[in-house]
N, C-alpha and C. Protein backbone atom coordinates (compact mmCIF):
# COMPACT_ATOMS: atom_id res chain seq x y z
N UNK A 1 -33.86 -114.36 -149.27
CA UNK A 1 -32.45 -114.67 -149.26
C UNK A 1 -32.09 -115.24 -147.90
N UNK A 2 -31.30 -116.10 -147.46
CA UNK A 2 -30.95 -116.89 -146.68
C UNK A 2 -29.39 -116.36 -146.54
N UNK A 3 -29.23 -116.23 -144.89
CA UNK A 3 -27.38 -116.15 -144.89
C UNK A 3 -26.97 -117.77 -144.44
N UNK A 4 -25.36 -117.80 -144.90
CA UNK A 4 -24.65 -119.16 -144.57
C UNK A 4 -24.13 -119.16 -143.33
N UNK A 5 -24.12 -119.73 -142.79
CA UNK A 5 -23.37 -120.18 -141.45
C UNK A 5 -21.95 -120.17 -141.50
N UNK A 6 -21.23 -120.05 -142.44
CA UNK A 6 -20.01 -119.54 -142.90
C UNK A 6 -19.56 -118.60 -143.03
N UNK A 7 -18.24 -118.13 -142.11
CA UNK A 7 -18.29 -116.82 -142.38
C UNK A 7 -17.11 -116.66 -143.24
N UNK A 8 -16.45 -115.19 -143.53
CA UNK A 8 -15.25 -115.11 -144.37
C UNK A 8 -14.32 -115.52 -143.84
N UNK A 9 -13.82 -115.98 -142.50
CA UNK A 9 -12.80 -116.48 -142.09
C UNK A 9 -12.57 -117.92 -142.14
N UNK A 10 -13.83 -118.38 -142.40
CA UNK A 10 -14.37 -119.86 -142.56
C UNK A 10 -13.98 -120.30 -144.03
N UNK A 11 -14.10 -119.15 -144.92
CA UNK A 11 -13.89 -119.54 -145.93
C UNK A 11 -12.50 -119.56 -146.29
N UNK A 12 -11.60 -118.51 -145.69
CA UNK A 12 -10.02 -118.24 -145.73
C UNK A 12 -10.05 -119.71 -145.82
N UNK A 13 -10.11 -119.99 -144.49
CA UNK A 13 -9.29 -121.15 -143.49
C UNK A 13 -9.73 -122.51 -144.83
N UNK A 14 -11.00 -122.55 -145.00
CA UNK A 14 -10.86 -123.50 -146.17
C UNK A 14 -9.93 -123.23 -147.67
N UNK A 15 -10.10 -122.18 -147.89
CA UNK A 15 -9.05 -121.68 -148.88
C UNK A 15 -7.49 -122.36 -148.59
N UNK A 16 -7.27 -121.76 -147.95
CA UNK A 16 -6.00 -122.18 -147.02
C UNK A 16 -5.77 -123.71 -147.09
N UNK A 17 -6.74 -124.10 -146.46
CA UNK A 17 -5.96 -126.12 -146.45
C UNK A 17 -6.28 -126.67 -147.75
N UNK A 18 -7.31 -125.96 -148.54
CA UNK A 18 -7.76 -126.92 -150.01
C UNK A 18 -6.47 -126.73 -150.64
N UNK A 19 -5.32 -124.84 -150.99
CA UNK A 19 -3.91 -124.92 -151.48
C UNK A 19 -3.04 -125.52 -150.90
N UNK A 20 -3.03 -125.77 -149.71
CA UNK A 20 -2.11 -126.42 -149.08
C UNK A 20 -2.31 -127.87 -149.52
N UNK A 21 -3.59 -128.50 -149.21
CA UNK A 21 -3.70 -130.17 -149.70
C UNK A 21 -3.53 -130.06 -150.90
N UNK A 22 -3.53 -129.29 -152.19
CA UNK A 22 -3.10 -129.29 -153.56
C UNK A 22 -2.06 -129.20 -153.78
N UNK A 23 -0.76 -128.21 -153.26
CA UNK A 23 0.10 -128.41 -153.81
C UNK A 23 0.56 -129.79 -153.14
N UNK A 24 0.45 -130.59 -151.79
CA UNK A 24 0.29 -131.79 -151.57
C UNK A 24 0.40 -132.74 -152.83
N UNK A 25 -0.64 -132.71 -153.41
CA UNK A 25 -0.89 -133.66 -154.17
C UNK A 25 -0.21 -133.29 -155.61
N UNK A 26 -0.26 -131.85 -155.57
CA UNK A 26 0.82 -131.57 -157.04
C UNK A 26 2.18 -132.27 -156.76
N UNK A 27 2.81 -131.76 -155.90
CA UNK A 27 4.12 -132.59 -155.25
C UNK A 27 4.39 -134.15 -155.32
N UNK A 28 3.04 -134.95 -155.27
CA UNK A 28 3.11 -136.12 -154.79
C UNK A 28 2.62 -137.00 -156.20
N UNK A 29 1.99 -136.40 -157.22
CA UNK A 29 1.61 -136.97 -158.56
C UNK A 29 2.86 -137.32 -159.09
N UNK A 30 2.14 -138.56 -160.18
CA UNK A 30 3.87 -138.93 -161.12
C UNK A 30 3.95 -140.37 -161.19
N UNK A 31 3.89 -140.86 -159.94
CA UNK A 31 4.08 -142.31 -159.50
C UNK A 31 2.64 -143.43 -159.10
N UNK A 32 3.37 -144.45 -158.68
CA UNK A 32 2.21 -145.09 -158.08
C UNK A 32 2.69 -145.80 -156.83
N UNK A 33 2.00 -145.22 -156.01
CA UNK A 33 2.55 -146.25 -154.65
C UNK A 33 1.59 -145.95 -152.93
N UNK A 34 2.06 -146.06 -152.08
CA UNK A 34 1.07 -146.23 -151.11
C UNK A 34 2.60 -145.73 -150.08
N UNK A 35 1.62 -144.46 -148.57
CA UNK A 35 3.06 -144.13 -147.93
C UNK A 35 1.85 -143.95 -146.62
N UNK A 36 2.89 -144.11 -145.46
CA UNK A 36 1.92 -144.07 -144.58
C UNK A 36 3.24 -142.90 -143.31
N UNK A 37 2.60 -142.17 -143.15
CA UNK A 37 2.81 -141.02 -141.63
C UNK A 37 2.02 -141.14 -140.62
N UNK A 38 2.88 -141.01 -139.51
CA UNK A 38 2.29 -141.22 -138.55
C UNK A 38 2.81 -139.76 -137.76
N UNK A 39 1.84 -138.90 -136.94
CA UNK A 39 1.58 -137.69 -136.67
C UNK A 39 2.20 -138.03 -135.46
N UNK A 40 2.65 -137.27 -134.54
CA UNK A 40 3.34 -137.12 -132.95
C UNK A 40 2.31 -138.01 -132.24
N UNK A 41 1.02 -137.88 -132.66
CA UNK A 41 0.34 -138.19 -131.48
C UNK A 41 -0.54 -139.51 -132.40
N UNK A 42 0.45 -140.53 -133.17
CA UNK A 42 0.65 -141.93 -133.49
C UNK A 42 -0.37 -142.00 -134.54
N UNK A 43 -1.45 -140.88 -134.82
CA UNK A 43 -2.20 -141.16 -135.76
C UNK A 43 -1.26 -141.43 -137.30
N UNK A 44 -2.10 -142.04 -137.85
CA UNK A 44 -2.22 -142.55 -139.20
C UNK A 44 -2.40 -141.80 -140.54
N UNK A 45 -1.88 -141.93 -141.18
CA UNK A 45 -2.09 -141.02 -142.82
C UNK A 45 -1.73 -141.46 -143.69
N UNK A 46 -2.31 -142.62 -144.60
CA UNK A 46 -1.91 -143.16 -145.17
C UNK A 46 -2.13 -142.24 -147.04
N UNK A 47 -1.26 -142.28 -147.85
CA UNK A 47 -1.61 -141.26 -148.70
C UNK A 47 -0.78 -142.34 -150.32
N UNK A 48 -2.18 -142.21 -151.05
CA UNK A 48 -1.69 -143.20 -151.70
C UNK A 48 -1.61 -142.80 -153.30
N UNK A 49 -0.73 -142.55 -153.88
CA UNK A 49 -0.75 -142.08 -155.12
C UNK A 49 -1.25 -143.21 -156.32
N UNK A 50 -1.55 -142.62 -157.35
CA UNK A 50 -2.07 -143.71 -158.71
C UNK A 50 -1.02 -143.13 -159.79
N UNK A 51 -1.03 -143.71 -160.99
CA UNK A 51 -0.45 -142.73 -162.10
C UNK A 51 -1.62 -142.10 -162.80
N UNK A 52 -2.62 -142.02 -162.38
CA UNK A 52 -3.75 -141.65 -163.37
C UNK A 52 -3.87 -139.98 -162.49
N UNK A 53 -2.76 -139.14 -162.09
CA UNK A 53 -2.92 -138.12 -161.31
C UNK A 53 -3.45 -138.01 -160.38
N UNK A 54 -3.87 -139.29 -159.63
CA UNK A 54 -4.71 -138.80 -158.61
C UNK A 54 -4.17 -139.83 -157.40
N UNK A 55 -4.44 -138.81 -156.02
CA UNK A 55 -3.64 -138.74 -154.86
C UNK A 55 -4.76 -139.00 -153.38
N UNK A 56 -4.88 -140.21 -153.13
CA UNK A 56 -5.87 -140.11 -152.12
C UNK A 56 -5.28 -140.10 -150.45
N UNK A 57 -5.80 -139.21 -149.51
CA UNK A 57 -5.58 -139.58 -148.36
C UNK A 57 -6.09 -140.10 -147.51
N UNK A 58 -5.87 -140.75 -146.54
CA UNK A 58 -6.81 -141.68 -145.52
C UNK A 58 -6.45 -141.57 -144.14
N UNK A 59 -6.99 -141.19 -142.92
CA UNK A 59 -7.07 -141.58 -141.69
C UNK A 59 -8.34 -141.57 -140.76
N UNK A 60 -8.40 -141.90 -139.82
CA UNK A 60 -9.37 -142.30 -139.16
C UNK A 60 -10.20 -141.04 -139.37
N UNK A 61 -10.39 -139.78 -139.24
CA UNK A 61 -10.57 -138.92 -139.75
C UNK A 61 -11.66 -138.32 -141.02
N UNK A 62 -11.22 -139.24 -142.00
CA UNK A 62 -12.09 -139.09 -143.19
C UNK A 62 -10.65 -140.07 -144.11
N UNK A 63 -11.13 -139.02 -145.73
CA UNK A 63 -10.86 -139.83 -146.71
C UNK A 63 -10.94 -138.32 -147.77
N UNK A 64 -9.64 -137.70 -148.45
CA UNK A 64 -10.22 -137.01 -149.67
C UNK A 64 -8.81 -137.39 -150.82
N UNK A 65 -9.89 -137.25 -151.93
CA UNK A 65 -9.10 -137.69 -153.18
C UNK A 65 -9.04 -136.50 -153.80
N UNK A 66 -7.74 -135.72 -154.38
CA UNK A 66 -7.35 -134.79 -155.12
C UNK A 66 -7.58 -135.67 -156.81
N UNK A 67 -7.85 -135.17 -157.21
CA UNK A 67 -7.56 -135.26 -159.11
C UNK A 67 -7.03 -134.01 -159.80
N UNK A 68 -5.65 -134.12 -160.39
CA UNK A 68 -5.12 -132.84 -160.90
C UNK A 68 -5.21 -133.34 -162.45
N UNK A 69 -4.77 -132.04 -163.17
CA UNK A 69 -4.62 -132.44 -164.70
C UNK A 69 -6.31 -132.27 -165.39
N UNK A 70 -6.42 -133.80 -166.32
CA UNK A 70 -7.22 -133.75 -167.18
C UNK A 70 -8.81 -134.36 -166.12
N UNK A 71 -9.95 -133.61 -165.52
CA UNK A 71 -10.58 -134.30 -164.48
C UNK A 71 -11.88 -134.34 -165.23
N UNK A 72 -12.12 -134.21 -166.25
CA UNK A 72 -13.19 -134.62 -167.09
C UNK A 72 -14.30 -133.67 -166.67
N UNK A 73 -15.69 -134.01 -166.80
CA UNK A 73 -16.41 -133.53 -166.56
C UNK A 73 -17.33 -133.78 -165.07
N UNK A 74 -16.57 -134.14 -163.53
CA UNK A 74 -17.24 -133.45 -162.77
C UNK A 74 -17.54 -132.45 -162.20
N UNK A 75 -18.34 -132.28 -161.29
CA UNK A 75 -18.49 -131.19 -160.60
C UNK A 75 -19.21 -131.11 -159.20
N UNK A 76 -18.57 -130.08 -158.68
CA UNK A 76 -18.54 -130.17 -156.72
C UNK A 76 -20.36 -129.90 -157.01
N UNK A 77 -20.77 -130.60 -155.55
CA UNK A 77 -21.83 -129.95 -155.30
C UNK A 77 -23.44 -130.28 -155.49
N UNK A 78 -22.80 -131.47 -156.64
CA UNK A 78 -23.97 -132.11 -157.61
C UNK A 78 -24.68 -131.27 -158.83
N UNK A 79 -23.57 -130.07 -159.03
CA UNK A 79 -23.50 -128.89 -160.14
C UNK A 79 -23.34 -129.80 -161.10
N UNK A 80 -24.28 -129.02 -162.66
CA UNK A 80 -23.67 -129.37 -163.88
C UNK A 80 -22.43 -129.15 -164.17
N UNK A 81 -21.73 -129.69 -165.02
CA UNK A 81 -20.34 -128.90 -165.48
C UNK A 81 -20.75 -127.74 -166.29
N UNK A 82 -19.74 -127.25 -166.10
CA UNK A 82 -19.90 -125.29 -166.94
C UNK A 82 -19.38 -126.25 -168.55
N UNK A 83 -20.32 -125.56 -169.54
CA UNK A 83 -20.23 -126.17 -171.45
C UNK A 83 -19.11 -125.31 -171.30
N UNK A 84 -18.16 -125.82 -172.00
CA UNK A 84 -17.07 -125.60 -172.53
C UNK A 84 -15.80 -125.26 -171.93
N UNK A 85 -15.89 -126.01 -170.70
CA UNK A 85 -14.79 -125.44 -169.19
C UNK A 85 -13.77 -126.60 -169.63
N UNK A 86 -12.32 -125.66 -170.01
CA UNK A 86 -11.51 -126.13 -169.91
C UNK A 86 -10.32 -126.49 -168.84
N UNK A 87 -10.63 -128.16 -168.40
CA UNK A 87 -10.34 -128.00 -167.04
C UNK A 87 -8.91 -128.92 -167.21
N UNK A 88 -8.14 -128.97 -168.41
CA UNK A 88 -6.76 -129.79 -168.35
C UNK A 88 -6.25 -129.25 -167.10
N UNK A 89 -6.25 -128.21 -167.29
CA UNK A 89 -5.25 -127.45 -165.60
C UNK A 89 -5.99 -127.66 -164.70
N UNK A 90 -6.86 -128.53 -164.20
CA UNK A 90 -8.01 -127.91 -163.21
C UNK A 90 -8.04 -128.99 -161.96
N UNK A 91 -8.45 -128.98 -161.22
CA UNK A 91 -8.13 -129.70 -160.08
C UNK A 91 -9.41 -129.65 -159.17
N UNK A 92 -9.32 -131.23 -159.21
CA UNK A 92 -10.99 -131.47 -158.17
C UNK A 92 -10.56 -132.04 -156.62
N UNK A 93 -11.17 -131.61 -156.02
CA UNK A 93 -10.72 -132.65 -154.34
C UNK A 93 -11.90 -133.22 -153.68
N UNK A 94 -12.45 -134.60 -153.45
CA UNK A 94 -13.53 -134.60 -152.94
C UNK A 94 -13.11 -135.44 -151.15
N UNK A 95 -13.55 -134.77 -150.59
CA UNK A 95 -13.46 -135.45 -148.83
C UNK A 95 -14.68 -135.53 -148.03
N UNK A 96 -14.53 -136.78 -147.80
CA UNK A 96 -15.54 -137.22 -146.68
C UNK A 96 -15.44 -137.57 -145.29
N UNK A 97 -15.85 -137.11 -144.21
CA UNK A 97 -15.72 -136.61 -142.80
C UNK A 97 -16.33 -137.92 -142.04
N UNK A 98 -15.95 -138.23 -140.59
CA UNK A 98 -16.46 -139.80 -140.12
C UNK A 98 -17.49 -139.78 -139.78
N UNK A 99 -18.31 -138.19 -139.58
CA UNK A 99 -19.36 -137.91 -139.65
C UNK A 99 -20.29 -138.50 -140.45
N UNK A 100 -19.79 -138.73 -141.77
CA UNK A 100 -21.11 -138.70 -143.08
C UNK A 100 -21.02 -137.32 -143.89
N UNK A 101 -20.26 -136.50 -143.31
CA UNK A 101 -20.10 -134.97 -144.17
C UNK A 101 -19.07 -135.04 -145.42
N UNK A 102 -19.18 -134.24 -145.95
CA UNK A 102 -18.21 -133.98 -147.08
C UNK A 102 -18.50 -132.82 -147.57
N UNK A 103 -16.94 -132.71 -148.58
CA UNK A 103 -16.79 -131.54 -149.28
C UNK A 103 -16.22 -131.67 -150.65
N UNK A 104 -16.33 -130.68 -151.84
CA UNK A 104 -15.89 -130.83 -152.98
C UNK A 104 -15.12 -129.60 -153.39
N UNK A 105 -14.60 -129.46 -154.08
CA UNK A 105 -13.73 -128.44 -154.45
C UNK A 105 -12.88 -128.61 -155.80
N UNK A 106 -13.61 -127.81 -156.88
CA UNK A 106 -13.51 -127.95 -158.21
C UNK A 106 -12.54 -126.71 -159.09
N UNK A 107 -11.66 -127.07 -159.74
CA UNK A 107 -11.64 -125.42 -160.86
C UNK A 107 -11.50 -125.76 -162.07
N UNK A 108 -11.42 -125.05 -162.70
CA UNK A 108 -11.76 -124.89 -164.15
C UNK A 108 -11.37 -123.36 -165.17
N UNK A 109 -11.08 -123.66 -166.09
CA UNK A 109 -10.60 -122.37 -166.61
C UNK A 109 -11.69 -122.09 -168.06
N UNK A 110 -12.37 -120.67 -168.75
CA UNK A 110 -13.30 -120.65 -170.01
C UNK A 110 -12.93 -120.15 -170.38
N UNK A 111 -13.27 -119.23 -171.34
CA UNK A 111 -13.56 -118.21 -172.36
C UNK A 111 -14.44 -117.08 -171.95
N UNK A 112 -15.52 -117.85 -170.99
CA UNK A 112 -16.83 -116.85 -170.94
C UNK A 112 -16.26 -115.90 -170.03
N UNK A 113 -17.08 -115.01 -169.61
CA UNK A 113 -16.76 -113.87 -168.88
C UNK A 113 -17.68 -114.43 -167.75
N UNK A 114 -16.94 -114.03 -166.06
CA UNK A 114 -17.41 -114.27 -164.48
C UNK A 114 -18.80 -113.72 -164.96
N UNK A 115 -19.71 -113.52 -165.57
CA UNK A 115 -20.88 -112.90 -165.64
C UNK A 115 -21.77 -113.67 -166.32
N UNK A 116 -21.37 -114.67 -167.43
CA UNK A 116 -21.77 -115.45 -168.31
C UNK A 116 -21.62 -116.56 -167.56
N UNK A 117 -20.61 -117.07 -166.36
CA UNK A 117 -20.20 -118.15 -165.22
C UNK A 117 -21.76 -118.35 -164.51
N UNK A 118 -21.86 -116.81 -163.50
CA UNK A 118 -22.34 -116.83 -162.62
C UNK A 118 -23.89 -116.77 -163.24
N UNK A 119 -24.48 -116.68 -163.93
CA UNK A 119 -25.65 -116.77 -164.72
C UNK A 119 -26.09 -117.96 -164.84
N UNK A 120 -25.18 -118.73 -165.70
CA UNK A 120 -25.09 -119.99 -165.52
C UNK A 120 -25.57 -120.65 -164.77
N UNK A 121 -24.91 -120.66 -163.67
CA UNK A 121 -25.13 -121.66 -161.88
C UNK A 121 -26.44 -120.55 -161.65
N UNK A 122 -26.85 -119.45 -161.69
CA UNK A 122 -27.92 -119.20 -161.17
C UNK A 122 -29.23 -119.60 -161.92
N UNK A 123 -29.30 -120.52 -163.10
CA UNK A 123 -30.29 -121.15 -163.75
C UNK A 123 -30.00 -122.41 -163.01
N UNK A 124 -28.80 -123.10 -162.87
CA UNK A 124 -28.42 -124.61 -162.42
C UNK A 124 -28.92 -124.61 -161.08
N UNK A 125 -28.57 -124.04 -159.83
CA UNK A 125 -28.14 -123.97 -158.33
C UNK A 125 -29.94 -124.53 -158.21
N UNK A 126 -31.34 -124.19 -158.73
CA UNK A 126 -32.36 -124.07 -158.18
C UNK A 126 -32.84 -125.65 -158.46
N UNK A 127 -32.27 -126.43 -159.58
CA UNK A 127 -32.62 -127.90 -160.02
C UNK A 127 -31.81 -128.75 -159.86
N UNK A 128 -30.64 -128.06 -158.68
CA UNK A 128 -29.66 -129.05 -158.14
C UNK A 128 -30.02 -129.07 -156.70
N UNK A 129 -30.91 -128.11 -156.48
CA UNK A 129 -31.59 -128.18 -155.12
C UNK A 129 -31.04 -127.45 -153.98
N UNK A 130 -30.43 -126.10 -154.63
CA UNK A 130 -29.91 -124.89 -153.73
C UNK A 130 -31.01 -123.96 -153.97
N UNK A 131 -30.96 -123.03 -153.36
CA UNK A 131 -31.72 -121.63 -152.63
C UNK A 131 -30.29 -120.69 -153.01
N UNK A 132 -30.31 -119.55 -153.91
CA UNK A 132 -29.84 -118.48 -153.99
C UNK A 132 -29.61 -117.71 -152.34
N UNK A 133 -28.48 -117.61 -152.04
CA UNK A 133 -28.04 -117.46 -151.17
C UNK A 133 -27.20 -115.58 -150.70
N UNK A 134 -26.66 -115.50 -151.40
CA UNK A 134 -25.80 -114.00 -151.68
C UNK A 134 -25.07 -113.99 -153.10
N UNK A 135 -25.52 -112.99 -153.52
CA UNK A 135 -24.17 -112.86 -154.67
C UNK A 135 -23.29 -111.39 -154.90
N UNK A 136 -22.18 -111.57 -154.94
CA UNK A 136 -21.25 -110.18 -154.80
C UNK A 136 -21.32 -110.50 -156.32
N UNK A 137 -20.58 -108.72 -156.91
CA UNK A 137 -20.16 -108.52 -157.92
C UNK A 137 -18.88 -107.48 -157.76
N UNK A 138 -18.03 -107.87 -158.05
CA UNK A 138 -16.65 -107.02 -157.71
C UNK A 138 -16.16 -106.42 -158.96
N UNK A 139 -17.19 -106.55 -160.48
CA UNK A 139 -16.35 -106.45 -161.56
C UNK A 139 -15.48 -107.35 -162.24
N UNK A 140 -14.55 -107.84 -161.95
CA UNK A 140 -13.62 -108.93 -162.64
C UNK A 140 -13.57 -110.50 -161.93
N UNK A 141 -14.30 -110.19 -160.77
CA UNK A 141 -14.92 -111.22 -159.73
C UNK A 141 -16.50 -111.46 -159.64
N UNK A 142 -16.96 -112.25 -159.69
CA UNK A 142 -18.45 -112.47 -159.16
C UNK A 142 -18.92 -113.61 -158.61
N UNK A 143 -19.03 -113.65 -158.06
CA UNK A 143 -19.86 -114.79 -156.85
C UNK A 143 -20.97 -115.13 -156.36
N UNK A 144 -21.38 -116.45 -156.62
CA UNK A 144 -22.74 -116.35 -156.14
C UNK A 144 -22.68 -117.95 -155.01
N UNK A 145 -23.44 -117.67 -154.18
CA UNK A 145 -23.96 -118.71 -152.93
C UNK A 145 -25.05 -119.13 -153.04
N UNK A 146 -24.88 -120.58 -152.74
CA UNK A 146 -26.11 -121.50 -153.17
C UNK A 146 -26.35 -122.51 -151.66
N UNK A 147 -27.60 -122.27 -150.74
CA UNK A 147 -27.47 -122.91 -149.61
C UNK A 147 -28.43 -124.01 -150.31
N UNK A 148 -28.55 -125.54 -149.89
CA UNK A 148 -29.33 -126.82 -149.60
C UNK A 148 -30.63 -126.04 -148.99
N UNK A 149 -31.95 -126.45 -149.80
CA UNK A 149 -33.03 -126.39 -149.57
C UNK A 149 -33.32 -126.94 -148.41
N UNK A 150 -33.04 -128.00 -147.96
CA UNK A 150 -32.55 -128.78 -146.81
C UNK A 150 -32.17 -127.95 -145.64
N UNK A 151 -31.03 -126.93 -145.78
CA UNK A 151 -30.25 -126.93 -144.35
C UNK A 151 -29.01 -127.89 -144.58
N UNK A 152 -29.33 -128.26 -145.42
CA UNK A 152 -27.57 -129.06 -145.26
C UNK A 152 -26.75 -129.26 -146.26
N UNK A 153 -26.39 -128.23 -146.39
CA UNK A 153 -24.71 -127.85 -147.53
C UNK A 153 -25.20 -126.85 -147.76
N UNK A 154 -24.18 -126.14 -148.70
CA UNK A 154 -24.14 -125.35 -149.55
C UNK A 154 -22.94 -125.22 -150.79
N UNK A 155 -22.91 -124.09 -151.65
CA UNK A 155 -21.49 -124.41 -152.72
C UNK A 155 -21.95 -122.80 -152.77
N UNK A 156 -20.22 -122.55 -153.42
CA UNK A 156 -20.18 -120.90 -153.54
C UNK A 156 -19.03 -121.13 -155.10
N UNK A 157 -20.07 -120.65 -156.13
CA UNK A 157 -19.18 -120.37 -157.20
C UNK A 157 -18.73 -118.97 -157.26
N UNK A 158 -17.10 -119.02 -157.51
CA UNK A 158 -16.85 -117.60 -157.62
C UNK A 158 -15.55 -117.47 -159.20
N UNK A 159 -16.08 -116.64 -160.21
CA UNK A 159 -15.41 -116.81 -161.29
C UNK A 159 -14.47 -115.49 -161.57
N UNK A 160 -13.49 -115.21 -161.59
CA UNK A 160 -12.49 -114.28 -161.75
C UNK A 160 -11.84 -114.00 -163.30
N UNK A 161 -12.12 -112.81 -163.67
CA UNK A 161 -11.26 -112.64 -164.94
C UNK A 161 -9.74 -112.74 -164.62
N UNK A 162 -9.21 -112.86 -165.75
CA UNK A 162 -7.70 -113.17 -165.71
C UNK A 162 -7.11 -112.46 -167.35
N UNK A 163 -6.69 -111.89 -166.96
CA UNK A 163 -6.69 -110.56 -168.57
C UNK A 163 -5.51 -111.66 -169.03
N UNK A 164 -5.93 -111.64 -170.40
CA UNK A 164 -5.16 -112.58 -171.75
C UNK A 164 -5.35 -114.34 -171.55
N UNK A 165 -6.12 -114.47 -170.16
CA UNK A 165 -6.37 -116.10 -170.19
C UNK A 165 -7.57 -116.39 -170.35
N UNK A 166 -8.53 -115.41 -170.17
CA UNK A 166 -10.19 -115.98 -169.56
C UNK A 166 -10.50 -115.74 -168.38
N UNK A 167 -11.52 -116.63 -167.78
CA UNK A 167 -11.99 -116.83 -166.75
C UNK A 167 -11.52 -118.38 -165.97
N UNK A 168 -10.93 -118.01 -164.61
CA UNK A 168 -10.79 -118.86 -163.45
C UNK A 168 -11.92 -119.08 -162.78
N UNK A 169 -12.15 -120.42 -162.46
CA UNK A 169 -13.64 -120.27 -162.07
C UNK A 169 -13.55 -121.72 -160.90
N UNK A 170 -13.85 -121.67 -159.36
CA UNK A 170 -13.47 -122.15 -158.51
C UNK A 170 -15.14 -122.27 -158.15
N UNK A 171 -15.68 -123.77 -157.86
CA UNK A 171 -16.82 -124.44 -157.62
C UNK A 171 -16.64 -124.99 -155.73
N UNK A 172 -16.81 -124.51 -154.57
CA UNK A 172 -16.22 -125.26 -153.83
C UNK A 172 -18.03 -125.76 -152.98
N UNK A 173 -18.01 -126.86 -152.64
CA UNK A 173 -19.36 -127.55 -152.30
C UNK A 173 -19.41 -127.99 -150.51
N UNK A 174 -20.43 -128.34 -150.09
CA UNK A 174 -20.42 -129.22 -148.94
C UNK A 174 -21.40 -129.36 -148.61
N UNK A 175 -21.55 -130.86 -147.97
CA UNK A 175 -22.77 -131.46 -146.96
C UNK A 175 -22.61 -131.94 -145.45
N UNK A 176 -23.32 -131.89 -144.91
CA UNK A 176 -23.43 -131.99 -143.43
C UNK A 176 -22.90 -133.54 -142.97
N UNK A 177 -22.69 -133.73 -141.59
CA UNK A 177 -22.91 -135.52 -141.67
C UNK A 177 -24.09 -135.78 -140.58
């Protein structure tokens, strides 16, 4: 077993800006048009909506595209999609760093149970070219970590029951630059 270079505060803090850049882009879906901000310190943000739900941002910085609504069948990470993930509600974000790095960040809602999720990705994670990494089991939560055979990325699926809906099931990915 391998530990991540990530720690839980690492992961907050990504938690944190992926809801924050979502409701962003929930806010900003609807239309089609192109808007540009400029930060105190003159940088650039240009943020450009489509009607096809999806909301891209741009500055010198990088580049990530939110997709809300109906996002078909991708998935963060270079993961299969989960059979039968109903992702109308579901929301993908993919960003790329000036580095060459990036990140993905997927959800999705099933039927199956976080146990039938995490099973899943632990047949997938080894022919997508992750190394089993840690996996918690909290009961109505389960999680499993998948580091790059490489050294460079990793993705942490973590699937949550939700009594009378199913399973919530959050794919979040990344590579180095």
């Amino acid at each position: 077993m391998q530990d991540t270079d990530m720690t839980g505060r690492d992961f907050m803090r990504t938690g944190y800006a992926i809801a924050t850049i979502g409701l962003l882009a929930l806010a900003a879906c609807g239309g089609s048009d192109e808007q540009v901000y400029r930060g105190a310190d003159g940088e650039e943000v240009r943020v450009e909506r489509s009607g096809d739900d999806t909301v891209t941002f741009r500055s010198e910085d990088g580049e990530a595209v939110i997709t809300t609504g109906d996002i078909g069948s991708a998935a963060a990470g270079g993961l299969p999609p989960y059979p039968g993930a109903a992702d109308s509600q579901g929301m993908q974000m993919n960003a790329t760093g000036p580095d060459g790095g990036s990140g993905q960040f997927w959800s999705f809602q099933t039927s199956d149970t976080p146990a039938d999720v995490v099973a899943f990705y632990r047949e997938a994670l080894p022919s997508a070219g992750y190394e089993i990494g840690a996996t918690m089991d909290m009961g109505d939560a389960q999680t499993i970590i998948g580091n790059r055979a490489d050294g460079n990325g990793g993705v942490q699926i973590t699937a949550t029951a939700v009594p009378g809906e199913g399973t919530m099931v959050t794919v979040i990915g990344g590579e180095g630059g």
